[in-house]
Protein backbone atom coordinates (compact mmCIF):
# COMPACT_ATOMS: atom_id res chain seq x y z
CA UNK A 1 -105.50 232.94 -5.47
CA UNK A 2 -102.56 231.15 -3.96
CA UNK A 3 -100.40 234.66 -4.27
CA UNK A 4 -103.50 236.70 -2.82
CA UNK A 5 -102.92 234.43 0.49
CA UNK A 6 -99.26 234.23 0.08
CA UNK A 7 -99.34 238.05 0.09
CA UNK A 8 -102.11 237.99 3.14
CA UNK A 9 -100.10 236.18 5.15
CA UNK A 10 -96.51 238.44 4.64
CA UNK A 11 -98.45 241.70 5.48
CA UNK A 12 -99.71 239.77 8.40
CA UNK A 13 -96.15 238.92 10.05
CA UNK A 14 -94.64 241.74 11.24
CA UNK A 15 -98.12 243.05 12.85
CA UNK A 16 -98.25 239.55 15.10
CA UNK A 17 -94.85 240.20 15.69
CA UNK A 18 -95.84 243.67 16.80
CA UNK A 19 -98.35 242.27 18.94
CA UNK A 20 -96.74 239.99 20.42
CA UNK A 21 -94.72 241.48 24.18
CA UNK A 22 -91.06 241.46 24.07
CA UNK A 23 -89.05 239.09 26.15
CA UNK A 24 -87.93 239.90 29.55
CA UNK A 25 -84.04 239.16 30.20
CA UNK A 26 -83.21 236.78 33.01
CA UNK A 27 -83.08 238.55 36.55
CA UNK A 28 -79.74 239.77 36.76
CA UNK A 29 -78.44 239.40 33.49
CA UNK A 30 -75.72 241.31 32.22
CA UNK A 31 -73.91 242.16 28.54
CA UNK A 32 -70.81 243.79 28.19
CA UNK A 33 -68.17 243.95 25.97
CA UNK A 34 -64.70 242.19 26.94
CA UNK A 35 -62.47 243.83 24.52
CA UNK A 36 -61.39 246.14 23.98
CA UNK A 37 -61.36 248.37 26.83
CA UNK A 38 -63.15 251.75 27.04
CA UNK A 39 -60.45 254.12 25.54
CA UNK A 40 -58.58 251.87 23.79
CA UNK A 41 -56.24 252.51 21.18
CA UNK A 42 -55.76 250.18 18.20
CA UNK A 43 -54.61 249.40 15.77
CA UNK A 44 -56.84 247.79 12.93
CA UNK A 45 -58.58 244.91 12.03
CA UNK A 46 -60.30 245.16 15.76
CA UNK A 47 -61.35 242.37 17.44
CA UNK A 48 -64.46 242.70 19.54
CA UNK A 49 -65.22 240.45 22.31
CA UNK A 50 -68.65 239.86 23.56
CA UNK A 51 -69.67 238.80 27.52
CA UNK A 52 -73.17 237.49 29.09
CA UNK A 53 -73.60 236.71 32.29
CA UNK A 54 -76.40 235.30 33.80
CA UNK A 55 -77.82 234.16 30.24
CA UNK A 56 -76.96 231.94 27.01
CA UNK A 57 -76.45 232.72 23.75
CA UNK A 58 -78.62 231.04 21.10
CA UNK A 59 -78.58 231.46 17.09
CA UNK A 60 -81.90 233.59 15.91
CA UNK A 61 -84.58 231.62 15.45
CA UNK A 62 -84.14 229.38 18.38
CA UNK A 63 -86.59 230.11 21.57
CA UNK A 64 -84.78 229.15 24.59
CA UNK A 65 -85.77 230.15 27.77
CA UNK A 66 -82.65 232.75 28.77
CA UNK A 67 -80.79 232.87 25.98
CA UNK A 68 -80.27 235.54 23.54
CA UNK A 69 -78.24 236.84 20.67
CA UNK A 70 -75.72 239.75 19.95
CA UNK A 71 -76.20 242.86 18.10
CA UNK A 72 -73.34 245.27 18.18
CA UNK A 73 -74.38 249.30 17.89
CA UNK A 74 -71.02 251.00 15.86
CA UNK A 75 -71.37 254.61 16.50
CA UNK A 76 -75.14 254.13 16.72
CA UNK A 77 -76.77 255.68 19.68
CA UNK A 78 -79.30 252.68 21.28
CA UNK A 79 -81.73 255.69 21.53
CA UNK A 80 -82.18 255.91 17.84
CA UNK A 81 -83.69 252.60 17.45
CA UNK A 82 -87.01 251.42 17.76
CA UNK A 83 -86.97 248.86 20.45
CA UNK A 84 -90.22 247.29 20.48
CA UNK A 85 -89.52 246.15 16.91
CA UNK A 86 -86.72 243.62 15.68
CA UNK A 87 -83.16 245.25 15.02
CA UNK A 88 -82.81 246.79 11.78
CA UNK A 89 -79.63 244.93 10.18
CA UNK A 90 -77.13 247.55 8.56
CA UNK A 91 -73.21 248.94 8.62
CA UNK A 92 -73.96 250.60 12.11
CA UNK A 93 -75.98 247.59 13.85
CA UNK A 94 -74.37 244.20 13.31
CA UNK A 95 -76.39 240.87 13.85
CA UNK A 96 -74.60 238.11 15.65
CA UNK A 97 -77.45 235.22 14.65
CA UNK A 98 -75.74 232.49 14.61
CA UNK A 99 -74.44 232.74 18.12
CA UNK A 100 -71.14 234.46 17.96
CA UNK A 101 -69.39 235.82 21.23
CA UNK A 102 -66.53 238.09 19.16
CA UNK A 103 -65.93 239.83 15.85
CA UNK A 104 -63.40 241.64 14.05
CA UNK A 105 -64.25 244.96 12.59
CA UNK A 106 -62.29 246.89 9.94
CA UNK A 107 -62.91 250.34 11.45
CA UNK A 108 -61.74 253.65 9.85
CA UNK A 109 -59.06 255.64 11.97
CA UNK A 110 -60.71 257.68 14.62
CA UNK A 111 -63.03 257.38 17.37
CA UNK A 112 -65.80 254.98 17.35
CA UNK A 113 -68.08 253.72 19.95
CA UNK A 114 -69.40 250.18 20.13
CA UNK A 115 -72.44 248.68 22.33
CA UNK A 116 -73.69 245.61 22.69
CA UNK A 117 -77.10 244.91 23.02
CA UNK A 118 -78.75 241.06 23.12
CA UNK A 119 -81.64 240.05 21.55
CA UNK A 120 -84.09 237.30 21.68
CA UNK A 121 -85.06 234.72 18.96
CA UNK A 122 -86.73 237.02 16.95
CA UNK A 123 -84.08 239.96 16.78
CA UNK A 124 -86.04 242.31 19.53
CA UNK A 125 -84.30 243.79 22.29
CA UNK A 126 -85.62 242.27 25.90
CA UNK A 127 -87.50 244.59 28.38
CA UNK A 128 -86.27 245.93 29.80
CA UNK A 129 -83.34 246.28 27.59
CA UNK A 130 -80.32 244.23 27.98
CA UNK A 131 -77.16 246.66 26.62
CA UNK A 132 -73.53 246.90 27.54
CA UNK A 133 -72.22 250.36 28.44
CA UNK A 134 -71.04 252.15 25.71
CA UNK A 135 -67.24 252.06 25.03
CA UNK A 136 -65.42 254.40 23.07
CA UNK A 137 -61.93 253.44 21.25
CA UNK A 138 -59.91 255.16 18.71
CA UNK A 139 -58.49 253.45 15.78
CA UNK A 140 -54.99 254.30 14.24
């Protein structure tokens, strides 16, 4: 019996979740990345740098009024994703839950393109969404 509600209860999670309306990002709030610079070329490991303005960061799991998390989009295209739901965690979108503001990335040579985007304490984009502009750089 104990499974039966154990079981009950997982199914149940992810449709509150669903339910529940995303998080709106402080008024003016911005994310963008600090380096490296749109067209960059570098040489690898890369270190990314993260920026927020008008907002904190926060580890997942932690609900703070304005503050968020980072999730960084390598040649992902934000418009793939399904935003009302949390991030999907993979090799193309990186979670940042513990609060980190950089990252180095061992990126194959070539172009890539990296985008931030912040989350709230449950992994979900804000609304409206809360994403850097997309930077291309090319790795040698």
């Amino acid at each position: 019996m104990l499974r039966i509600a154990a079981l009950a209860l997982a199914l149940a999670a992810p449709l509150a979740l669903a339910q529940q309306p995303r998080t709106a990002p402080a008024p003016g709030a911005e994310v963008y990345i600090i380096a490296p610079r749109d067209g960059a070329v570098v040489h690898g490991p890369v270190t990314v740098r993260f920026g927020l303005k008008g907002m904190g960061v926060a580890p997942a799991g932690v609900k703070v009024d304005n503050t968020g998390h980072h999730h960084l989009l390598v040649d992902t295209d934000l418009a793939s994703l399904d935003l009302d739901a949390p991030l999907p965690a993979s090799d193309k979108v990186l979670h940042f839950g513990k609060g980190q503001t950089e990252t180095v990335l061992d990126l194959a040579p070539g172009k890539h393109t990296l985008e931030l985007v912040l989350g709230d304490y449950l992994h979900r984009p804000f609304d409206p969404v809360l994403h850097s502009k997309k930077i291309t750089i090319t790795v040698k």
